[in-house]
C-alpha atoms as a PDB file:
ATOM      1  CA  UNK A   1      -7.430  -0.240 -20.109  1.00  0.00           C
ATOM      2  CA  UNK A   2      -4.155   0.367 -19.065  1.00  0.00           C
ATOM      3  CA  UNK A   3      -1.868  -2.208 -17.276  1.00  0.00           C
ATOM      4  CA  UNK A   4      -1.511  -1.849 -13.760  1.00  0.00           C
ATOM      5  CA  UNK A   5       2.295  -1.881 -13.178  1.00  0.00           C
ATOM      6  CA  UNK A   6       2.949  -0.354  -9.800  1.00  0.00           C
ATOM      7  CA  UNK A   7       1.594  -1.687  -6.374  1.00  0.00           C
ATOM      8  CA  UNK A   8       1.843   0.221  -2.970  1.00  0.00           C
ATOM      9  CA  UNK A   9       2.082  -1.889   0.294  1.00  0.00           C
ATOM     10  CA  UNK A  10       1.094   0.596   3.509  1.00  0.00           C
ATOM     11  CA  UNK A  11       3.112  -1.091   6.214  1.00  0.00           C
ATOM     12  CA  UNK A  12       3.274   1.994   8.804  1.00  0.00           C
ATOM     13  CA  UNK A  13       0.883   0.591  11.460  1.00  0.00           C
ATOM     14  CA  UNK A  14       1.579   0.137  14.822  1.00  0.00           C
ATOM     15  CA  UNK A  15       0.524  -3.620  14.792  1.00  0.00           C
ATOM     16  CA  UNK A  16      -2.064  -2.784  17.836  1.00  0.00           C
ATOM     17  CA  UNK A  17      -4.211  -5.917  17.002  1.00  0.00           C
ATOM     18  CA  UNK A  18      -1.813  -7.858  17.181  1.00  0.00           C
ATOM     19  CA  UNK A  19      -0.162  -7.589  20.410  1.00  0.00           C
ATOM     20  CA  UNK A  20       2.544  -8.299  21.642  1.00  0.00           C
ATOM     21  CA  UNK A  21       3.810  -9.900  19.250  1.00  0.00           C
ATOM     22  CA  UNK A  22       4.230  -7.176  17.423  1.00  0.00           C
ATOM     23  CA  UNK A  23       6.009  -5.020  20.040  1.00  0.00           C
ATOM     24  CA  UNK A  24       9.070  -5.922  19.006  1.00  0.00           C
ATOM     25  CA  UNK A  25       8.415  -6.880  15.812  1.00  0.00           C
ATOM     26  CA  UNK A  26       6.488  -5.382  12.540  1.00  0.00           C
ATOM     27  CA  UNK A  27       3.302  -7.486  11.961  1.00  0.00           C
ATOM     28  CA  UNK A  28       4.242  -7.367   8.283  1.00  0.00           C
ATOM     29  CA  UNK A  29       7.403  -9.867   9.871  1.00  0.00           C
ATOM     30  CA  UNK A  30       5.136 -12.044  11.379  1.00  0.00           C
ATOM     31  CA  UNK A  31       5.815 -15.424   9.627  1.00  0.00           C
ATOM     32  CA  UNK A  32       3.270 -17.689   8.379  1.00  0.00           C
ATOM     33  CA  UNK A  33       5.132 -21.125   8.064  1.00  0.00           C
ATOM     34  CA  UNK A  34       8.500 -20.030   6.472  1.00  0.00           C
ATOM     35  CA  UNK A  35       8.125 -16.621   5.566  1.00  0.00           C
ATOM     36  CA  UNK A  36       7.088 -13.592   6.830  1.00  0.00           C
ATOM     37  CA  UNK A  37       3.629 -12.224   5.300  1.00  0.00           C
ATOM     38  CA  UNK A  38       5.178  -9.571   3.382  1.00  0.00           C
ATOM     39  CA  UNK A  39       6.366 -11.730   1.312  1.00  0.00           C
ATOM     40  CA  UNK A  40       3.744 -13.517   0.407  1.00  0.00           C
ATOM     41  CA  UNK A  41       2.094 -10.244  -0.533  1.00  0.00           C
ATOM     42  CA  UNK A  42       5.242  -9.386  -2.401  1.00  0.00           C
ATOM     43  CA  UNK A  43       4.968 -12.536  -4.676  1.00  0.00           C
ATOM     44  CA  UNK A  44       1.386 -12.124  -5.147  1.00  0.00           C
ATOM     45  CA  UNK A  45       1.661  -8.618  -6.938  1.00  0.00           C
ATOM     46  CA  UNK A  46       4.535  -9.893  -9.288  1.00  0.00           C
ATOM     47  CA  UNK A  47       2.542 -13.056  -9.946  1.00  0.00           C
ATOM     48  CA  UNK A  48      -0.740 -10.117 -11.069  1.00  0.00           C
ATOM     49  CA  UNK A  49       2.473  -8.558 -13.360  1.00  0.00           C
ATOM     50  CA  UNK A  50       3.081  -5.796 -11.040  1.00  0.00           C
ATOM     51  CA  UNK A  51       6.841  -4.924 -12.129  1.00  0.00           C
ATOM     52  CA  UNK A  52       7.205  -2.140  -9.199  1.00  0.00           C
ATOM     53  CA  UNK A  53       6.342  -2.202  -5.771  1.00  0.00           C
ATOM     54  CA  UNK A  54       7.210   0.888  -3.206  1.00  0.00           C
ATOM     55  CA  UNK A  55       6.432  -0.285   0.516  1.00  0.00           C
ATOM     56  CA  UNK A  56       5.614   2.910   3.107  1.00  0.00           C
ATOM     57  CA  UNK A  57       7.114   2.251   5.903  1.00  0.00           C
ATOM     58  CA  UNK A  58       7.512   3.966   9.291  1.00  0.00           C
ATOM     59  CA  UNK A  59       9.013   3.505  12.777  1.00  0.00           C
ATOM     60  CA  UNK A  60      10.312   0.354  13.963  1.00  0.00           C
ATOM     61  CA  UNK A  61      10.072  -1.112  10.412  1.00  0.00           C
ATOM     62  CA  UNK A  62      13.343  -1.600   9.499  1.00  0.00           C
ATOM     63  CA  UNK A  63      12.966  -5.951   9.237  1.00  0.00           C
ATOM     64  CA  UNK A  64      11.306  -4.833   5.920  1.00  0.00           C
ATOM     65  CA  UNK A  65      14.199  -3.503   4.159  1.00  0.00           C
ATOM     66  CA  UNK A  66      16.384  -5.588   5.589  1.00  0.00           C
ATOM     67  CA  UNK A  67      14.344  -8.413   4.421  1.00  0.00           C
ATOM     68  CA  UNK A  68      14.310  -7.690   1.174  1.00  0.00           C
ATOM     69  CA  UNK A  69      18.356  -6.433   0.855  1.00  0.00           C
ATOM     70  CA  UNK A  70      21.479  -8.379   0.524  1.00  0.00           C
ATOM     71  CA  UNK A  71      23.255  -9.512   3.330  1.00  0.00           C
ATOM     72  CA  UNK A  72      26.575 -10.279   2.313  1.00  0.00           C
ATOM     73  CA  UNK A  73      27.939 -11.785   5.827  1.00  0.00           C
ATOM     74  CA  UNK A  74      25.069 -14.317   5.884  1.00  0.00           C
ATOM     75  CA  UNK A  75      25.528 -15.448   2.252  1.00  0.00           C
ATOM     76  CA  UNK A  76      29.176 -15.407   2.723  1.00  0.00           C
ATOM     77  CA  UNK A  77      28.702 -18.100   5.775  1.00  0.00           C
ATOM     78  CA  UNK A  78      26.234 -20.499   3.698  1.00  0.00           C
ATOM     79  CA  UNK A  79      28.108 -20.276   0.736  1.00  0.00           C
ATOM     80  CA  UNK A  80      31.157 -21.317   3.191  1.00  0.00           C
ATOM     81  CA  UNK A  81      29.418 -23.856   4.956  1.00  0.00           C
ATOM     82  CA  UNK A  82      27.940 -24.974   1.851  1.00  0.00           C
ATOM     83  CA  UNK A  83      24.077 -24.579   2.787  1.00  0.00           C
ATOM     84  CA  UNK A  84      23.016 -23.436  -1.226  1.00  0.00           C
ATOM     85  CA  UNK A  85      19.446 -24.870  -0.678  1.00  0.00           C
ATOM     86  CA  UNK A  86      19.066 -22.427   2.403  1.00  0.00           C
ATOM     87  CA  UNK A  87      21.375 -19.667   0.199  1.00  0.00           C
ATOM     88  CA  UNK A  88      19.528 -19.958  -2.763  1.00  0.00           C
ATOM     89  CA  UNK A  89      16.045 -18.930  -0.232  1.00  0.00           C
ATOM     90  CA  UNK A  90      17.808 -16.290   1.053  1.00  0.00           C
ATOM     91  CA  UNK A  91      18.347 -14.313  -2.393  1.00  0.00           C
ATOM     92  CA  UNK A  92      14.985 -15.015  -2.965  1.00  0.00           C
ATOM     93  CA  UNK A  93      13.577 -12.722  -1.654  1.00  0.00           C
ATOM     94  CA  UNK A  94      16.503 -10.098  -2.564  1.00  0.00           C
ATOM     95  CA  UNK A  95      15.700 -10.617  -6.137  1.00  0.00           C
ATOM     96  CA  UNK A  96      11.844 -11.015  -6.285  1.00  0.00           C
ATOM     97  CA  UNK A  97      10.809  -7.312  -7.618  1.00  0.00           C
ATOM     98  CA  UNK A  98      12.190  -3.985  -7.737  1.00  0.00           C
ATOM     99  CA  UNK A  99      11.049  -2.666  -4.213  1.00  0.00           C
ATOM    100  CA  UNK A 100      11.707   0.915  -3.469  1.00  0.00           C
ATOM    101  CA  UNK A 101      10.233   2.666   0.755  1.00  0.00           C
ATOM    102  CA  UNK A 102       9.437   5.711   1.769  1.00  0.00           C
ATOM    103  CA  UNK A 103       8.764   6.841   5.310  1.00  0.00           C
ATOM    104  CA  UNK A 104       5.160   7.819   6.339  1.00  0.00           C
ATOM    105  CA  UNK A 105       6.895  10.256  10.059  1.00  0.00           C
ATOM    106  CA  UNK A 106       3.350   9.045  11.713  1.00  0.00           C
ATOM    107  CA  UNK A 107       0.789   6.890  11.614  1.00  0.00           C
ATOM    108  CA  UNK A 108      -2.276   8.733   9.818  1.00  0.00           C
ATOM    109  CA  UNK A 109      -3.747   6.000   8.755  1.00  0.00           C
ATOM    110  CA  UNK A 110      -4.371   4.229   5.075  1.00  0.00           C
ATOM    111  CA  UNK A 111      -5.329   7.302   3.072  1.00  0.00           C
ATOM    112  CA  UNK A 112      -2.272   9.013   3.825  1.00  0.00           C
ATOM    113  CA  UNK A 113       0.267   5.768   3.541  1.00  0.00           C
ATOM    114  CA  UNK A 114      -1.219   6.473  -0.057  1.00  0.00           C
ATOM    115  CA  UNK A 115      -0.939  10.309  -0.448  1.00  0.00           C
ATOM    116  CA  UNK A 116       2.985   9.403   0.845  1.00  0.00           C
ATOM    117  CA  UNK A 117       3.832   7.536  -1.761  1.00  0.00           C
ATOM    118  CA  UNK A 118       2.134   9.847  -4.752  1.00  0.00           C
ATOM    119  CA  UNK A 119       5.528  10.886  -6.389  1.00  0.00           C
ATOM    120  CA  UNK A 120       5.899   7.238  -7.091  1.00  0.00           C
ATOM    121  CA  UNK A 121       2.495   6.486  -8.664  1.00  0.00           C
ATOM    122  CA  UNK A 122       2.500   9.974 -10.868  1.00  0.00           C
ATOM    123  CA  UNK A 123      -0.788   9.425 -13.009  1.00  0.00           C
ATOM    124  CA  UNK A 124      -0.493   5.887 -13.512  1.00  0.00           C
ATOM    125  CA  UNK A 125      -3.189   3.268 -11.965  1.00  0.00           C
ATOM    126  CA  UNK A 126      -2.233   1.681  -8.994  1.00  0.00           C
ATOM    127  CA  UNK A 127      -2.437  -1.837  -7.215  1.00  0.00           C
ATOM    128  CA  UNK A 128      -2.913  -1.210  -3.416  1.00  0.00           C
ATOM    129  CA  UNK A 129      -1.560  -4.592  -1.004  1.00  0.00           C
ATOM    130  CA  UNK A 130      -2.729  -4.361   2.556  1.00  0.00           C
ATOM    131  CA  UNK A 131      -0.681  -7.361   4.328  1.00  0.00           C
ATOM    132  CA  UNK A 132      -4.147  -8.104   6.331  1.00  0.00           C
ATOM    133  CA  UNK A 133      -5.584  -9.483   3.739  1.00  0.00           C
ATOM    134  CA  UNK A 134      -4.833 -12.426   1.398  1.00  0.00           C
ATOM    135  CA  UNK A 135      -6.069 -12.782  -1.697  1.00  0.00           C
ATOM    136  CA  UNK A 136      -6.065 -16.122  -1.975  1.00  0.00           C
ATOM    137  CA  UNK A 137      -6.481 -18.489   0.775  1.00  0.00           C
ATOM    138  CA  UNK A 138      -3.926 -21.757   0.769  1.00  0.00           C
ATOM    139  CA  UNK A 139      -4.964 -25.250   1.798  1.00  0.00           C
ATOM    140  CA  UNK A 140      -2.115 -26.487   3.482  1.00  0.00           C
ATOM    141  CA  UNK A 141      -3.273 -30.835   4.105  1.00  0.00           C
ATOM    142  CA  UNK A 142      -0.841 -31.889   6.315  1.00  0.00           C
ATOM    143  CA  UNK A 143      -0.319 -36.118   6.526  1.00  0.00           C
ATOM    144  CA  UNK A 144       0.259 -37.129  10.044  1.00  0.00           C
END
């Protein structure tokens, strides 16, 4: 069998079931502790060996990339202030996996967040993410 090296995250929905929190902000954002859930979907396809990842995005969606690119001003002010423990977080998640996007214009649902992105699978098998579900379920034991 071959190995599975690319994974697709859909992340083109409108949020709906999630309202309002998601009105101003893409449920894929929403954080869960200290980091959004994309993330955590993110690490768990490189942890399965997935070595590319292409994320279909659409309106109102830009968080995403802008999660996952550099931004120079705010490493600039750590580095200055000399916060490298919350620096070193931030390129984290720059440098986890080699992310490309690709704009689904509307919402048509999950089927066609796939058929978007079919240039970037080509033949090869395919690991799809859907941020509502987590594969593995945490037990976070907090002492009071």
């Amino acid at each position: 069998m071959k190995k599975v090296r690319k994974a697709i995250i859909p992340a083109a929905g409108l949020g709906t079931r999630f309202l309002p929190a998601t009105k101003a902000m893409p449920k894929e954002m929403l954080p869960i502790v200290d980091k959004p859930t994309i993330q955590y979907i993110v690490e768990e396809a490189i942890a399965s060996g997935i070595e590319d990842i292409i994320i279909v995005t659409g309106k109102g969606k830009r968080a995403i990339e802008d999660h996952f690119d550099f931004a120079h001003e705010l490493e600039q002010n750590l580095l200055e202030k000399g916060k490298l423990d919350i620096l070193e977080k931030v390129r984290y998640s720059t440098n986890l996996a080699d992310i490309h996007y690709i704009r689904q214009k509307e919402p048509k649902g999950l089927g066609h967040a796939v058929w978007c992105a079919r240039n970037f699978i080509g033949d090869e098998h395919l690991q799809c993410c859907l941020v509502m579900i987590l594969f593995r379920v945490r037990l976070l034991v907090f002492a009071s």
